[in-house]
C-alpha atoms as a PDB file:
ATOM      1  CA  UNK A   1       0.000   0.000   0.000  1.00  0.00           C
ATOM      2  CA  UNK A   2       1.273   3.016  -1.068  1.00  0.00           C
ATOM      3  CA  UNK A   3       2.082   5.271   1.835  1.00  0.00           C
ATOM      4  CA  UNK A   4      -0.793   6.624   4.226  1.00  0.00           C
ATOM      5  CA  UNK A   5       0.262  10.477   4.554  1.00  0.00           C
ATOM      6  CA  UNK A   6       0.815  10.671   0.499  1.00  0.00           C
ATOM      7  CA  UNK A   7      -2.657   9.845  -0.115  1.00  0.00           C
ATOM      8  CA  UNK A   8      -4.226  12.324   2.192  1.00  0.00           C
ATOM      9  CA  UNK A   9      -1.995  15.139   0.909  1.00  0.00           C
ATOM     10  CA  UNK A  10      -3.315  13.717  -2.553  1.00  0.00           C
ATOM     11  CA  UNK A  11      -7.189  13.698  -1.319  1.00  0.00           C
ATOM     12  CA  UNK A  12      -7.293  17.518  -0.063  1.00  0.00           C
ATOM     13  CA  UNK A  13      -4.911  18.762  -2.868  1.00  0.00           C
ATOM     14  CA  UNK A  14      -7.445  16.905  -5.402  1.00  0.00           C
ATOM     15  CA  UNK A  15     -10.200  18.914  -4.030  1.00  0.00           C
ATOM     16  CA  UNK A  16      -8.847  21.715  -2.205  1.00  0.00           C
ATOM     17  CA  UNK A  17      -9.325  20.900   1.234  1.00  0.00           C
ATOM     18  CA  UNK A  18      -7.285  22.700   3.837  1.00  0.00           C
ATOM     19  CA  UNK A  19      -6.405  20.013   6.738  1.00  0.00           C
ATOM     20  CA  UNK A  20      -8.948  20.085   9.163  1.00  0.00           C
ATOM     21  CA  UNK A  21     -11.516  21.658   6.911  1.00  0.00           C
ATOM     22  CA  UNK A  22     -13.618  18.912   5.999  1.00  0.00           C
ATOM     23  CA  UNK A  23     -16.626  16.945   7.049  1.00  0.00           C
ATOM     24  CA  UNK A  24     -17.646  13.598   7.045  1.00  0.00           C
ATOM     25  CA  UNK A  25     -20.406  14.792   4.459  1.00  0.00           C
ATOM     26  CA  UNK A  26     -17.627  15.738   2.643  1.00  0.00           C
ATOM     27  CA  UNK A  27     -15.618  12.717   3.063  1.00  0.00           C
ATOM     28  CA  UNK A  28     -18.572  10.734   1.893  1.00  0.00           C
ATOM     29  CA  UNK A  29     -18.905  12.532  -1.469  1.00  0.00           C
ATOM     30  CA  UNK A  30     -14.917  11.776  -2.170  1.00  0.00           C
ATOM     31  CA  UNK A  31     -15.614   8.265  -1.551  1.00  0.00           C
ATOM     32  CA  UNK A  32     -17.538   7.806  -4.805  1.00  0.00           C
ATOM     33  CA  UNK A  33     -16.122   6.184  -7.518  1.00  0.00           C
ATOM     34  CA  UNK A  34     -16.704   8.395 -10.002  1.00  0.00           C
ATOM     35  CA  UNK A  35     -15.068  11.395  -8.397  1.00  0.00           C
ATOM     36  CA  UNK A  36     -11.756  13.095  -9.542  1.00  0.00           C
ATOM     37  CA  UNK A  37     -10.326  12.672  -6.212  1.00  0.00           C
ATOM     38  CA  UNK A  38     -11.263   8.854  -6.513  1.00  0.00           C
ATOM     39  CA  UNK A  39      -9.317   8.642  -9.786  1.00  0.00           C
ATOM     40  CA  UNK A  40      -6.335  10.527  -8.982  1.00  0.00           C
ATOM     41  CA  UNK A  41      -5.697   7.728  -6.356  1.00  0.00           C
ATOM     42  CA  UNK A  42      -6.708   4.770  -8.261  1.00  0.00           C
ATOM     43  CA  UNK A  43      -3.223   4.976  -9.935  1.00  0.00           C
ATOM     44  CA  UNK A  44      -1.151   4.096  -6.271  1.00  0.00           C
ATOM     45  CA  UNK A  45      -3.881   1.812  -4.210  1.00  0.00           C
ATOM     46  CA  UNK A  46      -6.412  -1.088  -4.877  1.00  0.00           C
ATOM     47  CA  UNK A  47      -9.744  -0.459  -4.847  1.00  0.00           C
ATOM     48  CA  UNK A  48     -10.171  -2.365  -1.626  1.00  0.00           C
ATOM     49  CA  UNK A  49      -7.034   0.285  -0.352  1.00  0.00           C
ATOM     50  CA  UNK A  50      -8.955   2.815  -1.295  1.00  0.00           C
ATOM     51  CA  UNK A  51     -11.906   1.451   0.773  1.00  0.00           C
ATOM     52  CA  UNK A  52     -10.107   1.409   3.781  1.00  0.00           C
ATOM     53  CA  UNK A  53      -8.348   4.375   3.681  1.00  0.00           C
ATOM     54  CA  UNK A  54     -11.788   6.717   2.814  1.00  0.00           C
ATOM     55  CA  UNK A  55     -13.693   4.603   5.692  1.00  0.00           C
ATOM     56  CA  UNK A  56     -10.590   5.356   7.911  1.00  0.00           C
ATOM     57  CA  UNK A  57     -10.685   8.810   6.890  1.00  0.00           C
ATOM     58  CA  UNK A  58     -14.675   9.007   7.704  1.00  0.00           C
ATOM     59  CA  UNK A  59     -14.312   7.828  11.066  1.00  0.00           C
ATOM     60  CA  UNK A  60     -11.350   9.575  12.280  1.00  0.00           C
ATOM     61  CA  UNK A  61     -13.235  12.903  11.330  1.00  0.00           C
ATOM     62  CA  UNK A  62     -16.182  12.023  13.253  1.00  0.00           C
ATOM     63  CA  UNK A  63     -14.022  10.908  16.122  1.00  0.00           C
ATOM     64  CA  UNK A  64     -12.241  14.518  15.572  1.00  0.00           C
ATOM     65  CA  UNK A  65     -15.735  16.189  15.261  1.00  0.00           C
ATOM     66  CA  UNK A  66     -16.750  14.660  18.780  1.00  0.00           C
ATOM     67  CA  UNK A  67     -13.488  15.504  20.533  1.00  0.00           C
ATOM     68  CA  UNK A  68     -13.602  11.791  21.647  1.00  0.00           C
ATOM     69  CA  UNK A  69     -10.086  11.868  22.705  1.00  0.00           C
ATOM     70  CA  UNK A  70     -10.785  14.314  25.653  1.00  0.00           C
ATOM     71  CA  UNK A  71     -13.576  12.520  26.963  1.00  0.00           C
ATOM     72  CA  UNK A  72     -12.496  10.734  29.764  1.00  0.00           C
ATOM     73  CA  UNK A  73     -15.029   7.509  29.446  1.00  0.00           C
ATOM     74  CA  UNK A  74     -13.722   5.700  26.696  1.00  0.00           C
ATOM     75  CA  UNK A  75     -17.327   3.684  27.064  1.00  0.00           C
ATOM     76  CA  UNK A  76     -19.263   7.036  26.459  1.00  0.00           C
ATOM     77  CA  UNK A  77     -17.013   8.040  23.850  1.00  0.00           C
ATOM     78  CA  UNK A  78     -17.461   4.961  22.204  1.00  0.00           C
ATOM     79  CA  UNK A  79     -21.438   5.549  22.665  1.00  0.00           C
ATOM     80  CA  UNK A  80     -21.093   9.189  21.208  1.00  0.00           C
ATOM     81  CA  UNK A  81     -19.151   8.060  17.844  1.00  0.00           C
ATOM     82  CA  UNK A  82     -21.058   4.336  17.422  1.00  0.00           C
ATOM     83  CA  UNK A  83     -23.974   6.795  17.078  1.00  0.00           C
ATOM     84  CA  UNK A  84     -22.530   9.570  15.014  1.00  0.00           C
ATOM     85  CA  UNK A  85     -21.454   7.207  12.295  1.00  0.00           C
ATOM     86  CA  UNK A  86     -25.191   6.069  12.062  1.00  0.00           C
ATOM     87  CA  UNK A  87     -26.696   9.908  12.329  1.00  0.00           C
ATOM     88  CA  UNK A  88     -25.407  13.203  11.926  1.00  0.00           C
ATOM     89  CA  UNK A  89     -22.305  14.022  14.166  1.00  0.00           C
ATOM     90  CA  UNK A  90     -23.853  17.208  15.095  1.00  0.00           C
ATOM     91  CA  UNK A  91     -27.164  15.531  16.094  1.00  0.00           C
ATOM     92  CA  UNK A  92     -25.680  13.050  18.606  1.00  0.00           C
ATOM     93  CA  UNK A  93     -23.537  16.089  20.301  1.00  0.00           C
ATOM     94  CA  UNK A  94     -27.036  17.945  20.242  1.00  0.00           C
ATOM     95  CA  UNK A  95     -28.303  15.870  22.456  1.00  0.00           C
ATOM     96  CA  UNK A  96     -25.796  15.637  24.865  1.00  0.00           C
ATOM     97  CA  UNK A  97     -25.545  19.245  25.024  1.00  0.00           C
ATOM     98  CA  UNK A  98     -29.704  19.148  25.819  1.00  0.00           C
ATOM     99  CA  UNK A  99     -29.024  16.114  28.654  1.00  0.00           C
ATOM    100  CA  UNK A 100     -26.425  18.606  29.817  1.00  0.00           C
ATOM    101  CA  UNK A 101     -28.683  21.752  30.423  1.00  0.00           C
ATOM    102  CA  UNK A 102     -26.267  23.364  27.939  1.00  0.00           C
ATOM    103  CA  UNK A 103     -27.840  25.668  25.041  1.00  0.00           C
ATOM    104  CA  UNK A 104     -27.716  22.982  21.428  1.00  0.00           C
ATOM    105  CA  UNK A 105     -24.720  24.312  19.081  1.00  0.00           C
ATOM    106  CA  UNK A 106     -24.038  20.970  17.843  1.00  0.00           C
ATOM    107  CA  UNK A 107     -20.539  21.344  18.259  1.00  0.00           C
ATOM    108  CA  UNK A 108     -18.365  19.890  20.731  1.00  0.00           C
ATOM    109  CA  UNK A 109     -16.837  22.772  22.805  1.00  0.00           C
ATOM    110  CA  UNK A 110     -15.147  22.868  26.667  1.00  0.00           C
ATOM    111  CA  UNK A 111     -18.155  23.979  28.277  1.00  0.00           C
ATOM    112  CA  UNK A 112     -19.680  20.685  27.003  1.00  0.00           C
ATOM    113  CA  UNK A 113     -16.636  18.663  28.086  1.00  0.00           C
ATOM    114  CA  UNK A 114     -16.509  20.353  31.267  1.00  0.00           C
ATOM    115  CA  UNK A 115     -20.271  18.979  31.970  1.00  0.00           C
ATOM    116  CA  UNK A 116     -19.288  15.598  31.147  1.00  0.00           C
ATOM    117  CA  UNK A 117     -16.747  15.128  33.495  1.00  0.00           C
ATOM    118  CA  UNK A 118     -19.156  16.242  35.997  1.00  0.00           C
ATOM    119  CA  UNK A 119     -21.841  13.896  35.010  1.00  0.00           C
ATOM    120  CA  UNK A 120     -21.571  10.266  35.981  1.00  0.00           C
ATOM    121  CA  UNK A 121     -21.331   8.144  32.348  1.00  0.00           C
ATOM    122  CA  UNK A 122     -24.333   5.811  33.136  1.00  0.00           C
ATOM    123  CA  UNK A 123     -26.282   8.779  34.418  1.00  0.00           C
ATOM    124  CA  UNK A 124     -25.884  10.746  30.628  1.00  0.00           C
ATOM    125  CA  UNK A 125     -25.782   7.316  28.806  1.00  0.00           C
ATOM    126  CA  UNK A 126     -29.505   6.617  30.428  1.00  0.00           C
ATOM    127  CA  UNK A 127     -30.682  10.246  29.760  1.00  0.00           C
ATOM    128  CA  UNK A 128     -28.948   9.566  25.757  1.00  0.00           C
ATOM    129  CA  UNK A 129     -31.331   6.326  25.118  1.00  0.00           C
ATOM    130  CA  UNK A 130     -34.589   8.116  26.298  1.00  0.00           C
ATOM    131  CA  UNK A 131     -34.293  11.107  24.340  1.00  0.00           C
ATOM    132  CA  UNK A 132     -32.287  10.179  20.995  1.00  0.00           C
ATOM    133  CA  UNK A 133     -32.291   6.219  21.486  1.00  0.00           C
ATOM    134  CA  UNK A 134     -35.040   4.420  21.938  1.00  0.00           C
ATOM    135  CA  UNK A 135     -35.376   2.669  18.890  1.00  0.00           C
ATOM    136  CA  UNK A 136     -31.684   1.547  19.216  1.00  0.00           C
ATOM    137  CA  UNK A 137     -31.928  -0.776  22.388  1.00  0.00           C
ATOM    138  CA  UNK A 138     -29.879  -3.126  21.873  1.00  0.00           C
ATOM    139  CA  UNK A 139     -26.704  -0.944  21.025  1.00  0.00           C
ATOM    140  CA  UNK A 140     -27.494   0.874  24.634  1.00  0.00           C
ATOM    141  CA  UNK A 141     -27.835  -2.708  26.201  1.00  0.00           C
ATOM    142  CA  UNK A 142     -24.353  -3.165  25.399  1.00  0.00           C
ATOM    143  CA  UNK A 143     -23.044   0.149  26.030  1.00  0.00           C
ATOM    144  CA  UNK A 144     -24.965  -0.299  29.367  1.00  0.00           C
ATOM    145  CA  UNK A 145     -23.357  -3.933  29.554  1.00  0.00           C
ATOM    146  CA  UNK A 146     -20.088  -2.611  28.673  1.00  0.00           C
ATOM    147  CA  UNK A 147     -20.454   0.333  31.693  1.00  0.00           C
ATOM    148  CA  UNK A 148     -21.497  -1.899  34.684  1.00  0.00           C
ATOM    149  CA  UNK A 149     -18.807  -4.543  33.584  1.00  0.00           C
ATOM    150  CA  UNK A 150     -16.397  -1.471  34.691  1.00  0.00           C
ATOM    151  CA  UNK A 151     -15.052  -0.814  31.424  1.00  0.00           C
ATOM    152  CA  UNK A 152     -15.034   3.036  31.484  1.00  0.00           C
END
């Protein structure tokens, strides 16, 4: 496989993208086939490469988007991004912000980490399932499972 850091440099130079300026929106429309930045990579990876590296790409934005690494449960950070890959990023960290009491921006900021460190994980995970999850229970029964098992 051709190296990792030449094909990002060739994905945001193939469609202007300054690092750190895209979205996983964004990420998703480079992924297609048929698109220029798609092509110009075609010629040093395998189409399976490519696979991996755009679906690598996707999640390591949303994990970026959620701030995941400065949450200090690695169970509800896990919770937060398991959920933004199936809905909008900003719609998960919506409703955090609401469970918080903090005004919605949809962006994760330190006044939102700063409220979850104060908030016990299963106490936010609980308050997460009734008002975004409910017709997800059996990702929040592990998540839950996961929690009490003391993995957080």
């Amino acid at each position: 496989m051709a190296d990792y850091y030449q094909a990002i440099e060739l994905v945001f130079g193939a469609n202007k993208i300054e690092v750190g300026r895209f979205t996983p929106s964004l990420i998703a429309k480079l992924v297609l086939k048929d698109s220029p930045c798609w092509h110009s990579l075609s010629s040093l990876f395998t189409t399976s490469e490519l696979e991996l590296l755009f679906k690598d790409l996707y999640c390591l934005e949303i994990w970026n988007l959620l701030l995941a690494d400065r949450i200090s449960s690695q169970v509800l950070a896990e919770c937060l991004f398991n959920n933004a890959l199936i809905n909008d990023p900003p719609k998960i960290i919506i409703a955090l912000q609401k469970v918080l009491g903090l005004s919605p921006t949809g962006t994760m900021d330190i006044k939102t980490l700063a409220c979850i460190q104060k908030t016990s994980v299963a106490t936010l995970i609980q308050k997460l399932e009734s008002l975004l999850f409910k017709n997800n229970n059996y990702f929040m029964k592990m998540t839950m499972e996961s929690l009490s098992a003391g993995h957080h």
